[in-house]
Protein backbone atom coordinates (compact mmCIF):
# COMPACT_ATOMS: atom_id res chain seq x y z
CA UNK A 1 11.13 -7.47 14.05
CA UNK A 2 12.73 -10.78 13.69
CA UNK A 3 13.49 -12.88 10.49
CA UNK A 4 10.88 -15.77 11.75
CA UNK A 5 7.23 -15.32 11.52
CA UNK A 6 5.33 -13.59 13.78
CA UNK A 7 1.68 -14.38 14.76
CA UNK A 8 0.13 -10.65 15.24
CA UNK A 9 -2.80 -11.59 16.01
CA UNK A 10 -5.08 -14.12 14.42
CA UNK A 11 -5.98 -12.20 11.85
CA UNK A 12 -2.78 -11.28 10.79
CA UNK A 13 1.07 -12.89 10.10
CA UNK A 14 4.30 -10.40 9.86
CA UNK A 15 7.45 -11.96 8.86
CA UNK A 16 10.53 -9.94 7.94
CA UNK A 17 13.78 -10.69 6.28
CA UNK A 18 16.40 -8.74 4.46
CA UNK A 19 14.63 -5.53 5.30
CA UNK A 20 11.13 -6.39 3.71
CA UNK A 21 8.60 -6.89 5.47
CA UNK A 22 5.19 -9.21 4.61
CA UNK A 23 2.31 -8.55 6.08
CA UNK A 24 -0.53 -11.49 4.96
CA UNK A 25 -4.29 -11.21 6.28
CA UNK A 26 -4.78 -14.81 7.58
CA UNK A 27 -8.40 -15.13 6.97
CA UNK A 28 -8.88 -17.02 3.70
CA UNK A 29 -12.13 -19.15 4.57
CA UNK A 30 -13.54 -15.47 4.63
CA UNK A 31 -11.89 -14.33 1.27
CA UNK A 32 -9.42 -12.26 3.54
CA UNK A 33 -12.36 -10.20 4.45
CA UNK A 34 -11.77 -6.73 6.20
CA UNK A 35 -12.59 -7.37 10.63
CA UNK A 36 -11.91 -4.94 12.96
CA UNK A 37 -8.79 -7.13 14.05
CA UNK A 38 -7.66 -6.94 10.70
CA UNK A 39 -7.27 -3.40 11.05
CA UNK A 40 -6.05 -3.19 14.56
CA UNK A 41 -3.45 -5.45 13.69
CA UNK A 42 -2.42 -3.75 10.15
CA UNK A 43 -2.27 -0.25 12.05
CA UNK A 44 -0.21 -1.74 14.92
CA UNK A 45 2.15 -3.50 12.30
CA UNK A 46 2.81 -0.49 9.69
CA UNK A 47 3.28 2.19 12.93
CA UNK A 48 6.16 0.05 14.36
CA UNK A 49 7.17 -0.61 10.29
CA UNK A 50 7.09 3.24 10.14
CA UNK A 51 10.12 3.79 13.07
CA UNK A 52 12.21 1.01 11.75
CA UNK A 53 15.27 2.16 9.80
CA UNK A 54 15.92 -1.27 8.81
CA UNK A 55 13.21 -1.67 6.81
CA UNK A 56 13.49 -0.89 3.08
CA UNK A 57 9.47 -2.05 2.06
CA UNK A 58 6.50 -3.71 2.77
CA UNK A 59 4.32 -6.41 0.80
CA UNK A 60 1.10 -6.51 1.95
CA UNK A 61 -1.28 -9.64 0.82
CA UNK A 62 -3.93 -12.41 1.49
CA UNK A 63 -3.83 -15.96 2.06
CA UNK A 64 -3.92 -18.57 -0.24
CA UNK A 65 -4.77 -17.54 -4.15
CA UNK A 66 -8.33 -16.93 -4.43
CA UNK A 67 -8.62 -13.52 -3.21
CA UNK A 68 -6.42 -10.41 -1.51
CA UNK A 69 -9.02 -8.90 0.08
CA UNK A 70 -12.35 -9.21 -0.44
CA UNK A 71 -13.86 -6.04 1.16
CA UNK A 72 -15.52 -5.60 4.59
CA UNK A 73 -16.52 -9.09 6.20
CA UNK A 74 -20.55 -8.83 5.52
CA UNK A 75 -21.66 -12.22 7.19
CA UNK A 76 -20.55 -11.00 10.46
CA UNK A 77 -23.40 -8.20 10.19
CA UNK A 78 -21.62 -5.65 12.38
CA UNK A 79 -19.72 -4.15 8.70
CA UNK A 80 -21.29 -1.04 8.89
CA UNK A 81 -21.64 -0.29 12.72
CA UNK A 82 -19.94 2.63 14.03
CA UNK A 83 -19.65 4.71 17.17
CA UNK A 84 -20.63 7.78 15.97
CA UNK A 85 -19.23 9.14 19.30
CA UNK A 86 -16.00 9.11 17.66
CA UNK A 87 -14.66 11.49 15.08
CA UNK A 88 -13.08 8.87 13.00
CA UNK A 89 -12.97 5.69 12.19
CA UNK A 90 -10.93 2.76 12.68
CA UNK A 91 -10.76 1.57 8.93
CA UNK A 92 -10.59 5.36 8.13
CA UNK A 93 -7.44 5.91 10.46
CA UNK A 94 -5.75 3.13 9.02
CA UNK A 95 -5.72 4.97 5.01
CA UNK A 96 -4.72 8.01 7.59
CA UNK A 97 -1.69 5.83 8.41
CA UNK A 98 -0.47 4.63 4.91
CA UNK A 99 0.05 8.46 4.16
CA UNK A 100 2.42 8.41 7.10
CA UNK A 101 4.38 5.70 5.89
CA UNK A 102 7.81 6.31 3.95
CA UNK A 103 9.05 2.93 3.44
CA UNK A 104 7.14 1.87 -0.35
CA UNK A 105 4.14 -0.49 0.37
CA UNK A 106 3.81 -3.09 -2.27
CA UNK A 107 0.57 -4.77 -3.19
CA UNK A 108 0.83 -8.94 -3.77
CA UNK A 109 -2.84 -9.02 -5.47
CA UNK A 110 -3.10 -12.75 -5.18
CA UNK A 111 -6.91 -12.95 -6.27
CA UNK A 112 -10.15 -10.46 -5.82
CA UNK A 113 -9.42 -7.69 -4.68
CA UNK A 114 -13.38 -5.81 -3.62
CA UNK A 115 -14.26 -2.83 -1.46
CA UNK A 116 -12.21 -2.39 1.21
CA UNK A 117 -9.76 -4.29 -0.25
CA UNK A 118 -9.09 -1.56 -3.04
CA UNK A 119 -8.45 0.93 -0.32
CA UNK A 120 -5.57 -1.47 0.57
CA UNK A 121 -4.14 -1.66 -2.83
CA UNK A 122 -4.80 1.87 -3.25
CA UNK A 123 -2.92 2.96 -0.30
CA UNK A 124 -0.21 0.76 -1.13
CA UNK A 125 2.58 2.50 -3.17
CA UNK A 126 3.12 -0.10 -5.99
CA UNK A 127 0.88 -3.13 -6.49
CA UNK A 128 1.60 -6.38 -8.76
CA UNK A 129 -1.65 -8.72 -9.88
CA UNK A 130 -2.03 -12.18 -10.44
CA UNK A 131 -3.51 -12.83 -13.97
CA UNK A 132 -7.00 -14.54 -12.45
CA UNK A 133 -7.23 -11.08 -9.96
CA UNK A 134 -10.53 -9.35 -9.63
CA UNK A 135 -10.72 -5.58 -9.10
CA UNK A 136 -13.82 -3.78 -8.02
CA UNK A 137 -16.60 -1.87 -5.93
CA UNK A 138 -19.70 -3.70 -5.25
CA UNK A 139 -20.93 -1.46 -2.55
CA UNK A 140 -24.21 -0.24 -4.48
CA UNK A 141 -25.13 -3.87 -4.88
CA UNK A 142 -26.23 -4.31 -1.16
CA UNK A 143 -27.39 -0.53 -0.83
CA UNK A 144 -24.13 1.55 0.27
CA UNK A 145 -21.39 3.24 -1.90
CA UNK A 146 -17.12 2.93 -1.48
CA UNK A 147 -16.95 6.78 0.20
CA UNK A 148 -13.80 5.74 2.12
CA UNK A 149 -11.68 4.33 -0.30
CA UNK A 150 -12.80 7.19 -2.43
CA UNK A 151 -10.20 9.23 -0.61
CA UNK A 152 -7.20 6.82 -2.06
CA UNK A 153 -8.63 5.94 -4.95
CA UNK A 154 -9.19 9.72 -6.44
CA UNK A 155 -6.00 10.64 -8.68
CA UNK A 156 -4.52 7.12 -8.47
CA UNK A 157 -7.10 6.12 -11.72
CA UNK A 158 -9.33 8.30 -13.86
CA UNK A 159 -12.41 10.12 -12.84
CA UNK A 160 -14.74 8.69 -15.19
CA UNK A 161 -13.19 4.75 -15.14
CA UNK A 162 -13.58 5.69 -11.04
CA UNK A 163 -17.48 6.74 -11.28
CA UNK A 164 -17.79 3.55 -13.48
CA UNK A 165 -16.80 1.06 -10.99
CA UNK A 166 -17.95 3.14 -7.92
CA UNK A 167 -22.16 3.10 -9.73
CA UNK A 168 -22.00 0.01 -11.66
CA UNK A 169 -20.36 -2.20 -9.11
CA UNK A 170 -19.12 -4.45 -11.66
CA UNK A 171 -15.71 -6.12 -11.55
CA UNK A 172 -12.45 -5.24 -13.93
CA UNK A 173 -9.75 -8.11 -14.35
CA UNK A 174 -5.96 -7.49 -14.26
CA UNK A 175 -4.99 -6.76 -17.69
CA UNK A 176 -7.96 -3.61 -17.57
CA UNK A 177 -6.27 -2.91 -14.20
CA UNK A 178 -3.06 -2.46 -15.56
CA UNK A 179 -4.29 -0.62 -18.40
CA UNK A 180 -6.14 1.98 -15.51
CA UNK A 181 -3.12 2.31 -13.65
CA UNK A 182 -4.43 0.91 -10.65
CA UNK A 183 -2.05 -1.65 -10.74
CA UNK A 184 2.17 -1.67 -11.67
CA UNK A 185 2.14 -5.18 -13.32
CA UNK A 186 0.60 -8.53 -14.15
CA UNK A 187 2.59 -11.21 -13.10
CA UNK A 188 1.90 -15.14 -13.90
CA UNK A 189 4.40 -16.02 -11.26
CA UNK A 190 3.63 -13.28 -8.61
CA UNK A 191 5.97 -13.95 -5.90
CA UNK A 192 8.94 -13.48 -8.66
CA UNK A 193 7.13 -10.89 -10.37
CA UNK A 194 6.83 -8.94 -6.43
CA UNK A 195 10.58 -9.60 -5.95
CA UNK A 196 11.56 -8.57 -9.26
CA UNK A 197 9.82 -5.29 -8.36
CA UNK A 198 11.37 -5.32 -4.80
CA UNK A 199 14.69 -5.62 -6.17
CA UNK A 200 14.75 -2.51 -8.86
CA UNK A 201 14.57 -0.26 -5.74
CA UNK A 202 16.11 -1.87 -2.86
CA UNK A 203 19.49 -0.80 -4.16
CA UNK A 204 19.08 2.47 -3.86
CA UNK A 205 19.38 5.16 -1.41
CA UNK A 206 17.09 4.41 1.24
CA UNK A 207 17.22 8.05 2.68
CA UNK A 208 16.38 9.36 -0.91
CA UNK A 209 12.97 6.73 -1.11
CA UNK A 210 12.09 7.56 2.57
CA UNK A 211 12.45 11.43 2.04
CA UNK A 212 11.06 11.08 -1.50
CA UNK A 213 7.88 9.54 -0.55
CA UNK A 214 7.48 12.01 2.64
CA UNK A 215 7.16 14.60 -0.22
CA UNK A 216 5.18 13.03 -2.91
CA UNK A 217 2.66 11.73 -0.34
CA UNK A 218 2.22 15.76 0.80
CA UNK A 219 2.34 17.46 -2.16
CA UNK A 220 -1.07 15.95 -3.94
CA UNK A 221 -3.22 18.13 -1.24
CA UNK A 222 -0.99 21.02 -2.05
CA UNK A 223 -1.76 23.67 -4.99
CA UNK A 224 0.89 24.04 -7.78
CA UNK A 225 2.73 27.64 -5.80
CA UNK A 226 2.32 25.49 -2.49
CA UNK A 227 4.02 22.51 -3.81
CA UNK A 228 6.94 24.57 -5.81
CA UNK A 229 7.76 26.05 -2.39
CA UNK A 230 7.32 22.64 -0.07
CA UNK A 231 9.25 20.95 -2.62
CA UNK A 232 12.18 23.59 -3.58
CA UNK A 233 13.12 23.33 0.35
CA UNK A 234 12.63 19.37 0.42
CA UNK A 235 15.35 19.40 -2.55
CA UNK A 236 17.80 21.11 -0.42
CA UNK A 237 16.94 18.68 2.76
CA UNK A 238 17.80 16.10 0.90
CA UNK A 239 20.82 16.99 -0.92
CA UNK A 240 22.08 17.09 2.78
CA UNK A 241 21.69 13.57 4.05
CA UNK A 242 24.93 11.26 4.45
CA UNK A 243 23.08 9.38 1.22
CA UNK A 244 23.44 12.32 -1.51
CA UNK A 245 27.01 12.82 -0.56
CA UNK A 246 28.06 8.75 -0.95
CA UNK A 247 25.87 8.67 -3.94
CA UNK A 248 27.08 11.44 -6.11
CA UNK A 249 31.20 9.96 -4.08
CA UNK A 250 30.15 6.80 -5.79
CA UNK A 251 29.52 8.02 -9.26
CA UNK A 252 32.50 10.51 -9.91
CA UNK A 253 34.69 7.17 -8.72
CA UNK A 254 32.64 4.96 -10.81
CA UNK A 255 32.14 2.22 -7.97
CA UNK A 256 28.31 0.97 -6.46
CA UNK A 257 27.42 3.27 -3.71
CA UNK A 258 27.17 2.29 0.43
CA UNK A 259 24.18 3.39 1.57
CA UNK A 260 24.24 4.08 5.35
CA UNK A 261 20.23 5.37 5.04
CA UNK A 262 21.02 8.76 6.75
């Protein structure tokens, strides 16, 4: 991918620079709702991120400041057609994907963020808020319930704070958010407060992040004996990239390590 914008599709702008890549949904006169070429276009985006070595994260946001996503797009009236001919779905396959991904996905929460838009942040691996941001799951308020985003959402916040805002479909703002851990950190400027983020883990080893995230994102599915064995080979993987060896070369000479990201 190229350091100049790229149109992905109407729906959709990718631009990437110094090994970040932003991803905005360009669809603000519908509150950056959810369309099926909204999630065409983020699938075809993050599985080209995925085989790109050069590429150290991803921010993922909406246009303008009024909301990041707001959920699936319910004034086009096709929101909750499927083709039950098919085994899954294309908004399912797309959480499918984020579990794939091992470069950290980053969250710019630039206003509400509702329904679908929550399984975005949630399968995002860090997320940062704008104070005014709105968090929630209105589903039951036109007759149908968040069982998608259910699958991202379990373990990343509470059970009972999560049956709360899946029955009540009332909103939380940032600050209960943060305080829910559904969210890393309110920022009132949030493209410094994303960068300042970005920048306490794009020094280090990009093998180690990539590998590390390949086994936190398996182990959650695992049981405790399952995940001591998965991750007491992992350990031993790793130790053997070209990474582990400059890193641990870099601090007996006490000099910054170069990362080659093998």
């Amino acid at each position: 991918m190229s350091d100049s914008p790229t149109n992905t599709g109407a729906d959709l702008i990718a631009h990437q620079q110094d090994g970040v890549l932003r991803l905005t949904i360009q669809r603000e006169s519908r509150r950056n709702a959810i369309s099926p070429a909204v999630i065409n276009a983020l699938a075809a985006a993050l599985t080209s991120a995925n085989s790109d070595r050069s590429l150290r994260a991803i921010v993922l946001t909406g246009a303008g400041d009024k909301a990041f996503c707001a959920g699936a797009d319910l004034q086009s009236g096709q929101s909750f057609q499927f083709d039950y001919a098919e085994p899954t779905q294309g908004f399912a396959n797309l959480l499918r994907l984020s579990r794939q991904m091992t470069a950290p996905m980053v969250a710019r929460v630039n206003g509400a963020c509702m329904a679908g838009g929550m399984g975005l942040l949630a399968m995002c691996d860090l997320a940062v808020a704008a104070p005014h941001a709105q968090f929630g799951l209105p589903e039951v308020k036109v007759g149908v319930f968040p069982a998608q985003v259910l699958s991202v959402l379990n373990g990343l916040i509470g059970a009972r704070a999560l049956t709360e805002l899946c029955i009540t479909g009332e909103p939380i703002g940032a600050e209960e958010a943060l305080r829910l851990g559904l969210i890393n950190r309110v920022s009132e400027d949030l493209d410094a407060g994303v960068d300042a983020l970005l920048n306490r883990f794009l020094d280090k080893s990009p093998a180690a992040i990539r590998r590390g995230l390949y086994v936190m994102k398996r182990i959650g599915a695992m049981s405790f004996e399952e995940s001591m064995a998965f991750t007491e080979s992992q350990i031993g993987l790793i130790a053997l990239t070209e990474d582990a060896a400059e890193g641990q070369a870099a601090f007996r000479e006490k000099r910054p390590p170069r990362w080659s990201g093998r």
